[in-house]
PDB file of N, CA and C in Angstrom:
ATOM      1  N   UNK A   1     170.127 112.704 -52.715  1.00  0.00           N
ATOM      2  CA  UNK A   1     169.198 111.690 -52.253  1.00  0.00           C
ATOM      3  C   UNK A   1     168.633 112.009 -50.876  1.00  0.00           C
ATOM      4  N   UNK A   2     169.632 112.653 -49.768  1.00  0.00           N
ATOM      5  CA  UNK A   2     169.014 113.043 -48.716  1.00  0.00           C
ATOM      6  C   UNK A   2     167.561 114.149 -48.677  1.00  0.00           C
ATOM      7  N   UNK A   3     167.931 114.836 -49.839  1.00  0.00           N
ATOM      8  CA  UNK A   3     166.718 115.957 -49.330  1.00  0.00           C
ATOM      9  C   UNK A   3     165.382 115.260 -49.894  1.00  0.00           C
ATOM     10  N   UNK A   4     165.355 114.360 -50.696  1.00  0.00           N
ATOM     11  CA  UNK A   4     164.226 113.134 -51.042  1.00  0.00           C
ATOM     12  C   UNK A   4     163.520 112.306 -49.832  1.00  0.00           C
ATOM     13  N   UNK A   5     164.409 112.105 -49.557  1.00  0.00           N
ATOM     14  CA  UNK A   5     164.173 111.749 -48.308  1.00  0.00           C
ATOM     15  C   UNK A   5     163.337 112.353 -46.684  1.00  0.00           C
ATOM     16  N   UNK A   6     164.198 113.303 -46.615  1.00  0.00           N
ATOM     17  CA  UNK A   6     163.482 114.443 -46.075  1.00  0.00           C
ATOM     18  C   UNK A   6     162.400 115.330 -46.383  1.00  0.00           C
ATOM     19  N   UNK A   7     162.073 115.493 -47.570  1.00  0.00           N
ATOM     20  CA  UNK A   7     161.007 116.165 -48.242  1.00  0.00           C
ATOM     21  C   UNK A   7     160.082 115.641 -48.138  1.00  0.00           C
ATOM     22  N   UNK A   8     159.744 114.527 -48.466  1.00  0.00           N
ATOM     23  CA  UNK A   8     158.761 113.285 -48.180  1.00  0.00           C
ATOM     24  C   UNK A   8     157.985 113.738 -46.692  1.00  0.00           C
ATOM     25  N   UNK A   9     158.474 113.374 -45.794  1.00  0.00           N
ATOM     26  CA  UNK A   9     157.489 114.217 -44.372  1.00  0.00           C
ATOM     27  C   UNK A   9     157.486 115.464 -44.169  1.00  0.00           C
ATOM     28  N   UNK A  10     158.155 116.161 -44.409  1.00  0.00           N
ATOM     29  CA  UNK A  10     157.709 117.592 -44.626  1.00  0.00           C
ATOM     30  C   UNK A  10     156.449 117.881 -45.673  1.00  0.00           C
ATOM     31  N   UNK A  11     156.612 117.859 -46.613  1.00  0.00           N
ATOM     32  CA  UNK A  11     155.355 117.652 -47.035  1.00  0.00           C
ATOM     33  C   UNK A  11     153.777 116.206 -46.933  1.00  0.00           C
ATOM     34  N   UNK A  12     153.988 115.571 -46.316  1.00  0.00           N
ATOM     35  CA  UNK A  12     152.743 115.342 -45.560  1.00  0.00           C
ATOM     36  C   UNK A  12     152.251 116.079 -44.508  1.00  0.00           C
ATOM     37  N   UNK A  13     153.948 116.126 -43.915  1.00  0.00           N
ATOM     38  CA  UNK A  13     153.263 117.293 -42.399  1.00  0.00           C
ATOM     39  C   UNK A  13     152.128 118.821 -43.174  1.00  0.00           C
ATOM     40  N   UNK A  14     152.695 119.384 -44.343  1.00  0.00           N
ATOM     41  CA  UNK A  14     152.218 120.701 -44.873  1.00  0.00           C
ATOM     42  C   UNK A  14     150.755 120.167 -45.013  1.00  0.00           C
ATOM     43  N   UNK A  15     150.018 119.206 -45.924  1.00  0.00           N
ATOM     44  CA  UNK A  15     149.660 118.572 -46.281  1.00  0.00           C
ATOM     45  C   UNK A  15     148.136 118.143 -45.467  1.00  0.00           C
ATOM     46  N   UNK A  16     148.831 117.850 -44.032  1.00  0.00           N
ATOM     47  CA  UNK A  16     147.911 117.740 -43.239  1.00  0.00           C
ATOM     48  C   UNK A  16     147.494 119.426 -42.370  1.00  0.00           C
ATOM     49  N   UNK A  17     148.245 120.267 -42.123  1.00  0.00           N
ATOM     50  CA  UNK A  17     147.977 121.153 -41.880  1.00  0.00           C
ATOM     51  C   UNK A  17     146.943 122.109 -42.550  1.00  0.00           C
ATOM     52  N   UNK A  18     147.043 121.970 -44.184  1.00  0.00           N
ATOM     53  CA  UNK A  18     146.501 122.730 -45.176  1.00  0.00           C
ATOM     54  C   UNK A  18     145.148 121.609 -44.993  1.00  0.00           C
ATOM     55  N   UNK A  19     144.969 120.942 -44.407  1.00  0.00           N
ATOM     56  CA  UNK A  19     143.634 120.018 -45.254  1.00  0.00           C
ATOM     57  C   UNK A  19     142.437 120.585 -43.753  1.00  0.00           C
ATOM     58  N   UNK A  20     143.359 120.584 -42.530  1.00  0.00           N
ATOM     59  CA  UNK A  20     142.348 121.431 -41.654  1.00  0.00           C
ATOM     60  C   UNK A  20     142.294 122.418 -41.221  1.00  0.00           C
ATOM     61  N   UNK A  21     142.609 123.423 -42.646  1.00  0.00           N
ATOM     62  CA  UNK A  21     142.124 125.071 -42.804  1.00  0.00           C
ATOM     63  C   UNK A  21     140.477 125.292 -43.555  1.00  0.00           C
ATOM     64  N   UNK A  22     140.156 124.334 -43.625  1.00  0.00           N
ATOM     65  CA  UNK A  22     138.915 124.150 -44.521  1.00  0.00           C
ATOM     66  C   UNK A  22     137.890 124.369 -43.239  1.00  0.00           C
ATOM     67  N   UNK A  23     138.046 124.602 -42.047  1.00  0.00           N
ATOM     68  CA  UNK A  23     137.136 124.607 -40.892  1.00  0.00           C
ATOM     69  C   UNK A  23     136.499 126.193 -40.793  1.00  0.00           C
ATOM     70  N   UNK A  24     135.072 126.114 -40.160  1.00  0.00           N
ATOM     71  CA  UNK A  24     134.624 127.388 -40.166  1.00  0.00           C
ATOM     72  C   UNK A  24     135.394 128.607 -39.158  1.00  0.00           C
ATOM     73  N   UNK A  25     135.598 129.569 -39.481  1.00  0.00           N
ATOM     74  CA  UNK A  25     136.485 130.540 -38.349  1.00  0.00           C
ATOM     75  C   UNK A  25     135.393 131.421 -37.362  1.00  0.00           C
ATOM     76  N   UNK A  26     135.435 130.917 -36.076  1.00  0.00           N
ATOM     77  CA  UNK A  26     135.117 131.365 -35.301  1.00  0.00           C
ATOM     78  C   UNK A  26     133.379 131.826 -34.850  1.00  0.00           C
ATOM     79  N   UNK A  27     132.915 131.784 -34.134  1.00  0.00           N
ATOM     80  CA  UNK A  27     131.392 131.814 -33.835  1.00  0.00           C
ATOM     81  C   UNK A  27     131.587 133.283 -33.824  1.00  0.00           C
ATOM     82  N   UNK A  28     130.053 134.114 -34.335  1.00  0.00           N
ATOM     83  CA  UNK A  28     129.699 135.595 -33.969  1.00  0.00           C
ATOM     84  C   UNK A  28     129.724 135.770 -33.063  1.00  0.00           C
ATOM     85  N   UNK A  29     130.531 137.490 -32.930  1.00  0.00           N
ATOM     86  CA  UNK A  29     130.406 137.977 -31.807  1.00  0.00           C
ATOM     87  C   UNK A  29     128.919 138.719 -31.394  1.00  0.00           C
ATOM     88  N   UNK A  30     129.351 139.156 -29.844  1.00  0.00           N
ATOM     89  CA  UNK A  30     127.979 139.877 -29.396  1.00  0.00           C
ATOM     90  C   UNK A  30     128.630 141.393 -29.291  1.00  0.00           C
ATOM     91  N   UNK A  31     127.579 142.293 -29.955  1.00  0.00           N
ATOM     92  CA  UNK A  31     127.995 143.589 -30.020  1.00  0.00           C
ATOM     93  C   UNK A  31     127.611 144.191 -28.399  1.00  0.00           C
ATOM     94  N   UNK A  32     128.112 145.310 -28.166  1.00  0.00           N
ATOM     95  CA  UNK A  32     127.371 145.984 -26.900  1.00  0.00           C
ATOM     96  C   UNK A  32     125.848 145.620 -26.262  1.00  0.00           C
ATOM     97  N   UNK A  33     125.468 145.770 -26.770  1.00  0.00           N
ATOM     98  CA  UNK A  33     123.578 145.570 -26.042  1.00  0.00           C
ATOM     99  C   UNK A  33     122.871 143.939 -26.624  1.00  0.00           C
ATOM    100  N   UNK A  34     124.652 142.974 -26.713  1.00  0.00           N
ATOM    101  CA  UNK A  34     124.668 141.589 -26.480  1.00  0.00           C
ATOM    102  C   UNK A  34     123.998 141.188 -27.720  1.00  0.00           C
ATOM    103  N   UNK A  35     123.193 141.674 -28.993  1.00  0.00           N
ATOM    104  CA  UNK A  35     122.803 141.517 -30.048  1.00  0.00           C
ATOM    105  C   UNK A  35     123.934 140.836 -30.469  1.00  0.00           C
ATOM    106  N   UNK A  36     124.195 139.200 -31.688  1.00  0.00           N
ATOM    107  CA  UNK A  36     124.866 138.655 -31.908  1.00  0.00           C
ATOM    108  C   UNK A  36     125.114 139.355 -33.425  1.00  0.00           C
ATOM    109  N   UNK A  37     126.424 139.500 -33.852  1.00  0.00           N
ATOM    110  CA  UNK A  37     126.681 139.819 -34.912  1.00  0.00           C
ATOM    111  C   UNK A  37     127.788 139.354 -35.407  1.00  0.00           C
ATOM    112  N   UNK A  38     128.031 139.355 -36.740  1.00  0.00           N
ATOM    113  CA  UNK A  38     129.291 139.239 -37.650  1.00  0.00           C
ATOM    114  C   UNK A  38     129.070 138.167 -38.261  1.00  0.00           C
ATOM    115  N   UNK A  39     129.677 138.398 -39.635  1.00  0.00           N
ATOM    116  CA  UNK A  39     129.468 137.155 -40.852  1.00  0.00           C
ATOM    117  C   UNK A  39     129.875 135.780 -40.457  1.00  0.00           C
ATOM    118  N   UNK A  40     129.252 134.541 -40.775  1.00  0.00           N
ATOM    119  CA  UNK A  40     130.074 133.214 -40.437  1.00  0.00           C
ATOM    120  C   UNK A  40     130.720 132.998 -41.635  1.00  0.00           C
ATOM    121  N   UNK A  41     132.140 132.683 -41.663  1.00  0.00           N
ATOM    122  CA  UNK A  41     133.407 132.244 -42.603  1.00  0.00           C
ATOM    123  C   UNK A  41     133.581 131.493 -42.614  1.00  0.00           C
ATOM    124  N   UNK A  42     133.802 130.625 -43.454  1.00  0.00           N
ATOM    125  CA  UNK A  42     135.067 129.281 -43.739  1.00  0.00           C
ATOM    126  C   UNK A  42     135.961 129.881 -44.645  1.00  0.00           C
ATOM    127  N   UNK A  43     136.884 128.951 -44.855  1.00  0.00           N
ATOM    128  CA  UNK A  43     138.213 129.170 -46.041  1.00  0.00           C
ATOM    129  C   UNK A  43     138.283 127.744 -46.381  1.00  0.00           C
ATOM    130  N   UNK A  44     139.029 127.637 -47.822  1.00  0.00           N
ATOM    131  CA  UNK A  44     139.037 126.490 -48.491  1.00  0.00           C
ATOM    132  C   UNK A  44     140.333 126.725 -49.095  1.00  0.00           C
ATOM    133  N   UNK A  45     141.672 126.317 -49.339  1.00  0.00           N
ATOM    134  CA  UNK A  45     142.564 126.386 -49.455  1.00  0.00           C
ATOM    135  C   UNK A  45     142.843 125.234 -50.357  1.00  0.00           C
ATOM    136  N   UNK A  46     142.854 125.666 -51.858  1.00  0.00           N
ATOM    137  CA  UNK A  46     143.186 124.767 -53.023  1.00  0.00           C
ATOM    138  C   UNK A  46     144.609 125.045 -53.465  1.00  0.00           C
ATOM    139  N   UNK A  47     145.429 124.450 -53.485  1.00  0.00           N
ATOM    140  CA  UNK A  47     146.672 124.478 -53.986  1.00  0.00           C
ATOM    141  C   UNK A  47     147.532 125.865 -52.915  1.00  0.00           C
ATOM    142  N   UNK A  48     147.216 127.014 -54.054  1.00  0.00           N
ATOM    143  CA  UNK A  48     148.110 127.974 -53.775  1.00  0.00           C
ATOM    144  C   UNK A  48     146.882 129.433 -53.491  1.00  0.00           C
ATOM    145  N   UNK A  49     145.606 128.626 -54.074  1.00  0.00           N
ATOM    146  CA  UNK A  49     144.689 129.782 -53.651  1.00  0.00           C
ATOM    147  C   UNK A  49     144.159 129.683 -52.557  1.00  0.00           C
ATOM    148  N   UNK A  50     143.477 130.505 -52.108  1.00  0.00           N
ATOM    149  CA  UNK A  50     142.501 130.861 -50.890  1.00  0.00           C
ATOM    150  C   UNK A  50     141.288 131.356 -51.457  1.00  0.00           C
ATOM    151  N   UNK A  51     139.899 130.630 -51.001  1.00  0.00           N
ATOM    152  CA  UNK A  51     138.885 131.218 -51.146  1.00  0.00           C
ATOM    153  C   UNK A  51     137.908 131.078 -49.550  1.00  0.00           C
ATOM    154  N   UNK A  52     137.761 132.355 -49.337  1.00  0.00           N
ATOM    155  CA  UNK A  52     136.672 132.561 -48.237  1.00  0.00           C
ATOM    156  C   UNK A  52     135.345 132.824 -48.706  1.00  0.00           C
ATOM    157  N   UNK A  53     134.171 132.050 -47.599  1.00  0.00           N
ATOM    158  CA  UNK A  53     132.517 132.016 -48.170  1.00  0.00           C
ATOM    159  C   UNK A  53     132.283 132.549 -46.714  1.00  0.00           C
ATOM    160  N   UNK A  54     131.600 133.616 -47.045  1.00  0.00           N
ATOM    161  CA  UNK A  54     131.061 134.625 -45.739  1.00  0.00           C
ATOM    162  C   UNK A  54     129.740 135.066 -46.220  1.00  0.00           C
ATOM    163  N   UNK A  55     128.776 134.114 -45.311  1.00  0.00           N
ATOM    164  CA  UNK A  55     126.980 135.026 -45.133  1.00  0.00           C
ATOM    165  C   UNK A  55     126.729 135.297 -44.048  1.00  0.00           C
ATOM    166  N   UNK A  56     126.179 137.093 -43.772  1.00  0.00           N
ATOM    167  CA  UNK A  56     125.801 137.073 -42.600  1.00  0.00           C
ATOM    168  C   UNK A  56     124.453 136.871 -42.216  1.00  0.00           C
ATOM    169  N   UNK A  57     123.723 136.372 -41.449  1.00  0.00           N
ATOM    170  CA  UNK A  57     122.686 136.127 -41.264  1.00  0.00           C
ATOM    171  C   UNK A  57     122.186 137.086 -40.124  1.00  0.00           C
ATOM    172  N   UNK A  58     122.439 138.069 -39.893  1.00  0.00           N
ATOM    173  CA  UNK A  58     122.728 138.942 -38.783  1.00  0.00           C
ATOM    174  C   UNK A  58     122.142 140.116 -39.261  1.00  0.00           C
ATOM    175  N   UNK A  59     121.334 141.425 -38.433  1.00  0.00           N
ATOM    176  CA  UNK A  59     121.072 142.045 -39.045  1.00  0.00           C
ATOM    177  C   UNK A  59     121.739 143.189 -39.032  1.00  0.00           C
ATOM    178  N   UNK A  60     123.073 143.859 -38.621  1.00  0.00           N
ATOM    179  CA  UNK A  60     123.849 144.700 -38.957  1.00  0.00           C
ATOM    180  C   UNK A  60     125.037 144.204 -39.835  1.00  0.00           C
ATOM    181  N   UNK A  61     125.653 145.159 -40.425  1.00  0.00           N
ATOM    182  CA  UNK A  61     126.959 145.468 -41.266  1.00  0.00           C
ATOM    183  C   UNK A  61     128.252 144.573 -40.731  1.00  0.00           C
ATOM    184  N   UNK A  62     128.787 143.194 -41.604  1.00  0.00           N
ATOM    185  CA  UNK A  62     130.223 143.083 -41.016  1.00  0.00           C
ATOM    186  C   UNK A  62     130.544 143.239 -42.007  1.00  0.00           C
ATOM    187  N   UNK A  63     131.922 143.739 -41.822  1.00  0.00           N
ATOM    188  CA  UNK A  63     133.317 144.389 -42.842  1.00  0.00           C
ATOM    189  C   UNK A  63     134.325 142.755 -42.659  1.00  0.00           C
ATOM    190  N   UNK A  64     134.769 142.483 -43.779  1.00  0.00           N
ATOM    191  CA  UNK A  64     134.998 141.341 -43.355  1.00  0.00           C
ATOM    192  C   UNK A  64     136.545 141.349 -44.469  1.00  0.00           C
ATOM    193  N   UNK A  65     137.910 140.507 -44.130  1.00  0.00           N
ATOM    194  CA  UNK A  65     139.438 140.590 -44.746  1.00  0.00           C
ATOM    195  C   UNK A  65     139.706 139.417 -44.601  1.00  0.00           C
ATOM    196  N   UNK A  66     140.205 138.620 -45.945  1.00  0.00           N
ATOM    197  CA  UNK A  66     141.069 137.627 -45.963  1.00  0.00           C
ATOM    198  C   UNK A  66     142.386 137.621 -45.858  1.00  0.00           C
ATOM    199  N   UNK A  67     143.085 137.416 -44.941  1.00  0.00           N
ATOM    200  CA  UNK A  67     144.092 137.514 -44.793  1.00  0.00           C
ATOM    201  C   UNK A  67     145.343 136.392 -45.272  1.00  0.00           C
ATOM    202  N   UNK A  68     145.911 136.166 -46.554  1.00  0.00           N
ATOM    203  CA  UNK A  68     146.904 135.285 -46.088  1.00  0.00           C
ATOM    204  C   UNK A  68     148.402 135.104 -46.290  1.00  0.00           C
ATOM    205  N   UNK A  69     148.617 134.048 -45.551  1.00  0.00           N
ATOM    206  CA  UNK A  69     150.330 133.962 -44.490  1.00  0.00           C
ATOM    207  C   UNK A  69     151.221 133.022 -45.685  1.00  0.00           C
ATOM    208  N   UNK A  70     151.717 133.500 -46.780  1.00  0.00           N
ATOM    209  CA  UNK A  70     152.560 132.288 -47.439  1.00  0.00           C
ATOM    210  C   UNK A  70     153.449 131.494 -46.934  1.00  0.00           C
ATOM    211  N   UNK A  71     153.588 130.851 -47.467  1.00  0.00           N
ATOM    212  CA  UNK A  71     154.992 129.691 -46.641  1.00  0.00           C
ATOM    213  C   UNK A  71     155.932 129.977 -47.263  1.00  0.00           C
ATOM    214  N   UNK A  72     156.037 129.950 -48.160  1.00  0.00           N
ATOM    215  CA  UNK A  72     157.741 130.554 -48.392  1.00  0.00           C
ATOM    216  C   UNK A  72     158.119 132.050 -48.128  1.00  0.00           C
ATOM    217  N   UNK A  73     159.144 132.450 -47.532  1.00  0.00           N
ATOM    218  CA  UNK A  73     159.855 133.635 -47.196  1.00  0.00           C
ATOM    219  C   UNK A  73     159.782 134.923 -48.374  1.00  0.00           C
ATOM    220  N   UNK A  74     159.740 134.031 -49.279  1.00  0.00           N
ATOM    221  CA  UNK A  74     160.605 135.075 -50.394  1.00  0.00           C
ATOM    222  C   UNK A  74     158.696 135.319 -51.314  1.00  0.00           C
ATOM    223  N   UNK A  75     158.030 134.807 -50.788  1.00  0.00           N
ATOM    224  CA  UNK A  75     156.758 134.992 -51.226  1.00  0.00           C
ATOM    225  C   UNK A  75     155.667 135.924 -50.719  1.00  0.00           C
ATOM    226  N   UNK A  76     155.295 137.031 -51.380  1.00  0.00           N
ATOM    227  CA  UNK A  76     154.201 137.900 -50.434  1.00  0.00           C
ATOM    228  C   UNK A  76     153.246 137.440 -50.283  1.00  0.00           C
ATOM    229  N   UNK A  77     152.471 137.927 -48.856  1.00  0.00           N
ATOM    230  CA  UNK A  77     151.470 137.808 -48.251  1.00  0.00           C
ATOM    231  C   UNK A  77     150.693 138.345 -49.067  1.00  0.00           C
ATOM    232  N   UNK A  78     149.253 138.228 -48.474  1.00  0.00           N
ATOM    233  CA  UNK A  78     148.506 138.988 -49.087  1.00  0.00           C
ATOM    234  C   UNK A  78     147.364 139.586 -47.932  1.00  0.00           C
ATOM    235  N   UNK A  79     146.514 140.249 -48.144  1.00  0.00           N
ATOM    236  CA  UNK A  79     145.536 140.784 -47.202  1.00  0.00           C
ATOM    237  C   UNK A  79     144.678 141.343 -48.508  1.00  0.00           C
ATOM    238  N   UNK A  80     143.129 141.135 -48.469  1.00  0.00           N
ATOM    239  CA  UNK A  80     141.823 141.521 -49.251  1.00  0.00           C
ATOM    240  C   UNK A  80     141.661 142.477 -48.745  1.00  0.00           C
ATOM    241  N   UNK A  81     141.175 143.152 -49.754  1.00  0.00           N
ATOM    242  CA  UNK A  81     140.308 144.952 -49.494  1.00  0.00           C
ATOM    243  C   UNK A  81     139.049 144.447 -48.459  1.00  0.00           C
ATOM    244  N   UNK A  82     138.620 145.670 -47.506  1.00  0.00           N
ATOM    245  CA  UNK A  82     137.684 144.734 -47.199  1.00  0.00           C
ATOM    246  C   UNK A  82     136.361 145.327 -47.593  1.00  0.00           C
ATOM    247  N   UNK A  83     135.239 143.790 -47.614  1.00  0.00           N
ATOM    248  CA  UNK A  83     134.162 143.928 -48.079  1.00  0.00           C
ATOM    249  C   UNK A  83     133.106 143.807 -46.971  1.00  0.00           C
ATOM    250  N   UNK A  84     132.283 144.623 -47.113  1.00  0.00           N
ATOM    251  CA  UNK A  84     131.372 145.230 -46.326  1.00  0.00           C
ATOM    252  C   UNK A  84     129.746 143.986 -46.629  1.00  0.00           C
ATOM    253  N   UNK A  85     129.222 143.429 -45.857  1.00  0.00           N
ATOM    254  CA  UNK A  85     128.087 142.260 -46.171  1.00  0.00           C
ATOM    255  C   UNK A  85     127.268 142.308 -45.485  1.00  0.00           C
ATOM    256  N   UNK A  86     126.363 143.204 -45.877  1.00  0.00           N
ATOM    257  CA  UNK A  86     124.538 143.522 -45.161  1.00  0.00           C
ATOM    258  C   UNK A  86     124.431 142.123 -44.891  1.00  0.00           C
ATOM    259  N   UNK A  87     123.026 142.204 -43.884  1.00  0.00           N
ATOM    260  CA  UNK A  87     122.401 141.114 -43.349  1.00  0.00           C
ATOM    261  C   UNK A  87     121.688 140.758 -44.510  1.00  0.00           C
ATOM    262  N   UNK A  88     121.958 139.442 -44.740  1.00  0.00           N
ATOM    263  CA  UNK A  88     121.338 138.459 -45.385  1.00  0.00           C
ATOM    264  C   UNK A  88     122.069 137.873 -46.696  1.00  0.00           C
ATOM    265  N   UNK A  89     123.344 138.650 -46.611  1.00  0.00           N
ATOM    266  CA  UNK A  89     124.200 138.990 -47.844  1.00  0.00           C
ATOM    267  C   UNK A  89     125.376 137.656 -47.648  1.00  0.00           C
ATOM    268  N   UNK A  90     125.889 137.619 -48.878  1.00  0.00           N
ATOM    269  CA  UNK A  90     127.056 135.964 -49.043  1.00  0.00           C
ATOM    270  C   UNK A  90     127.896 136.971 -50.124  1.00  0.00           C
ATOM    271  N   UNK A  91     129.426 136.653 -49.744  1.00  0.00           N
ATOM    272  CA  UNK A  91     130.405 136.811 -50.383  1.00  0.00           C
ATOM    273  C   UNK A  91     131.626 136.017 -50.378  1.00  0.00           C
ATOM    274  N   UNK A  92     132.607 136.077 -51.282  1.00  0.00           N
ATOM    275  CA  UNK A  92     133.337 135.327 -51.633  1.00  0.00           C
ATOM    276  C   UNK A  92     134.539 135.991 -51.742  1.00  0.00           C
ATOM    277  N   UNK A  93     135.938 135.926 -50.825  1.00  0.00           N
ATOM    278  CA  UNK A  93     137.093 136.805 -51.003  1.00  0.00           C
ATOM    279  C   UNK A  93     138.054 135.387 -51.795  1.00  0.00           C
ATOM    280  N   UNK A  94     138.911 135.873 -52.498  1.00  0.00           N
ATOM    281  CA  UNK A  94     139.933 135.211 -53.202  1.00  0.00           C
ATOM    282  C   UNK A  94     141.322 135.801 -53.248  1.00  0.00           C
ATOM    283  N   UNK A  95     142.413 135.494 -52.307  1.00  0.00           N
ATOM    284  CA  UNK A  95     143.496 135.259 -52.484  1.00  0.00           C
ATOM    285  C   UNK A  95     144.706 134.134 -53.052  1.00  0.00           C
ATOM    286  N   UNK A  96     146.160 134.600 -53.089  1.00  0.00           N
ATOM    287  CA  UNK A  96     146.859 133.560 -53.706  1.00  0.00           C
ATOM    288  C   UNK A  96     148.421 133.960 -53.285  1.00  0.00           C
ATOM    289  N   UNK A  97     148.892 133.016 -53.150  1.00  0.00           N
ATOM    290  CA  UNK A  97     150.355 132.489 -52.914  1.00  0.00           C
ATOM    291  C   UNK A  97     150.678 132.066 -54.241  1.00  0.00           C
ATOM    292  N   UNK A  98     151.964 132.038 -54.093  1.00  0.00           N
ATOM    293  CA  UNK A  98     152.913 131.883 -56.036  1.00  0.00           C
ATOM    294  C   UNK A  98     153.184 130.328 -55.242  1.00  0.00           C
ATOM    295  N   UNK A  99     153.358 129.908 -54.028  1.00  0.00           N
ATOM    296  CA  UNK A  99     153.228 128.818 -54.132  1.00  0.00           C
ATOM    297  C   UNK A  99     152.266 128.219 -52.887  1.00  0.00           C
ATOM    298  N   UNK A 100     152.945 127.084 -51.670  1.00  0.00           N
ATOM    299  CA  UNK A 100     152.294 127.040 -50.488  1.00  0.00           C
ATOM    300  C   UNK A 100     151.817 128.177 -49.592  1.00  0.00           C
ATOM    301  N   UNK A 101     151.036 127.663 -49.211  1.00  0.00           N
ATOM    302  CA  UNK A 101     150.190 128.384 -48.640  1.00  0.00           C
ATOM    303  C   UNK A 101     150.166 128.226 -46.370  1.00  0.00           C
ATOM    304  N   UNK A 102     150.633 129.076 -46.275  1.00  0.00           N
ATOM    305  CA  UNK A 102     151.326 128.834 -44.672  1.00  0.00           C
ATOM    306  C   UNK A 102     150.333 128.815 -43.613  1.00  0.00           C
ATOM    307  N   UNK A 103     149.603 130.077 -44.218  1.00  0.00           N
ATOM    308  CA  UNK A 103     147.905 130.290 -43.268  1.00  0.00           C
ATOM    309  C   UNK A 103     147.027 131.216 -43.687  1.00  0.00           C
ATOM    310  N   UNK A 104     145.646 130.871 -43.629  1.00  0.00           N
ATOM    311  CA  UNK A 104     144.581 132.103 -43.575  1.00  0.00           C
ATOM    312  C   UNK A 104     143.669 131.892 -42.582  1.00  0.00           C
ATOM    313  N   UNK A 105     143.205 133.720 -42.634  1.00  0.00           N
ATOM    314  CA  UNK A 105     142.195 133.804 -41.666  1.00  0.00           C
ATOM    315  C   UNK A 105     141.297 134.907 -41.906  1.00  0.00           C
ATOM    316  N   UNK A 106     140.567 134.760 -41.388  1.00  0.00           N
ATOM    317  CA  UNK A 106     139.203 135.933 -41.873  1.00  0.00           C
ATOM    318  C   UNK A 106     139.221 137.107 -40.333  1.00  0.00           C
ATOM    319  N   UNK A 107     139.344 138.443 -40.468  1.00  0.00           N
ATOM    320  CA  UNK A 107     139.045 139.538 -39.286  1.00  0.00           C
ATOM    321  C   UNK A 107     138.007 139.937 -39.711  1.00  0.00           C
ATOM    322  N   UNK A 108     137.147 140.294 -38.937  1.00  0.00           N
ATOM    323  CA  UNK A 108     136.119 141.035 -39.087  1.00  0.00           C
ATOM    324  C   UNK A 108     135.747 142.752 -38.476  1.00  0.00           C
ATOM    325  N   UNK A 109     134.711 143.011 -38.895  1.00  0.00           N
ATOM    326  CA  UNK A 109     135.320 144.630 -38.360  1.00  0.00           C
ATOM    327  C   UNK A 109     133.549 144.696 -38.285  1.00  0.00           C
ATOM    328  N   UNK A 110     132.187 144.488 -37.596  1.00  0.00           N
ATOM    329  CA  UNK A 110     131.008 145.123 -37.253  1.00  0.00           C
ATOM    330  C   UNK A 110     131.063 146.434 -37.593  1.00  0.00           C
ATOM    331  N   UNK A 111     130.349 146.832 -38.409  1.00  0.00           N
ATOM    332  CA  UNK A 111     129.771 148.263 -38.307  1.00  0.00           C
ATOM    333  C   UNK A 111     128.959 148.370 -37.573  1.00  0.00           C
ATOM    334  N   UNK A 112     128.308 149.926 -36.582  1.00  0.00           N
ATOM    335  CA  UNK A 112     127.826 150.599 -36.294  1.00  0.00           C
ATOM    336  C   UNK A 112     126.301 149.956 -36.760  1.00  0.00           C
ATOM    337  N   UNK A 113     124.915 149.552 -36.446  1.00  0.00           N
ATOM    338  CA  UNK A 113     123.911 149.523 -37.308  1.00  0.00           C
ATOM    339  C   UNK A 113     123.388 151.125 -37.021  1.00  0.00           C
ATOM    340  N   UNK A 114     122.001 151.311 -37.851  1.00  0.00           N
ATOM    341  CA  UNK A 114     121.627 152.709 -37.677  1.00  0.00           C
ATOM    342  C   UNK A 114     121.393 152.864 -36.487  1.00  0.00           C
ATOM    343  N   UNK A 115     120.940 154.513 -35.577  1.00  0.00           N
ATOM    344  CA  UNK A 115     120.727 154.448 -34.068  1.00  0.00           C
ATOM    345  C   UNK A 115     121.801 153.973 -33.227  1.00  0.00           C
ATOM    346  N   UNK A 116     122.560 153.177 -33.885  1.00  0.00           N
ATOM    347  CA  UNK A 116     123.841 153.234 -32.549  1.00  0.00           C
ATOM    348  C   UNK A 116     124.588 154.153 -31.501  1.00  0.00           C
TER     349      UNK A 116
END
């Protein structure tokens, strides 16, 4: 009966954590000669999946990785191949946890544009 008890706020606490991962990650950076670049991300975190929505509106190359952090110990992480998203381009990465889901986040990696 105790761990009923206890389980109960632990999972609201999870609960509320997972509900404000749905926020966009981070404003573009400025490359060298201050030109703004890199894809804008959110993540949406349904159950046990992860889905990231990345368009760049930018006109060089971001390389872009979903990264995510499971909550249980005995559960692997995961990390996305990464996908490369010309200017003007929208993609969609999809990861998954076997169960909760602890954290995600999107890295980005700018390519070089031509003439660099």
């Amino acid at each position: 009966m105790r761990h009923r008890r206890t389980a109960a706020p632990t999972a609201v606490v999870l609960a509320a954590l997972l509900a404000g991962s749905a926020a966009p990650v981070g404003p573009a950076a400025a490359d060298d000669h201050g030109e703004r670049t890199g894809a804008s991300c959110r993540t949406e975190v349904d159950g046990s999946r992860v889905t990231a929505y990345c368009h760049n509106p930018y006109p060089h190359t971001d390389r872009v990785r979903l990264h995510v952090e499971c909550a249980r110990w005995w559960d692997v992480d995961a990390d996305s191949a990464p996908v490369e998203v010309p200017a003007t381009a929208y993609v969609e990465l999809t990861e998954r946890c076997w169960k909760e889901v602890g954290a995600a986040w999107i890295s980005h990696d700018p390519l070089p544009g031509p003439g660099s």
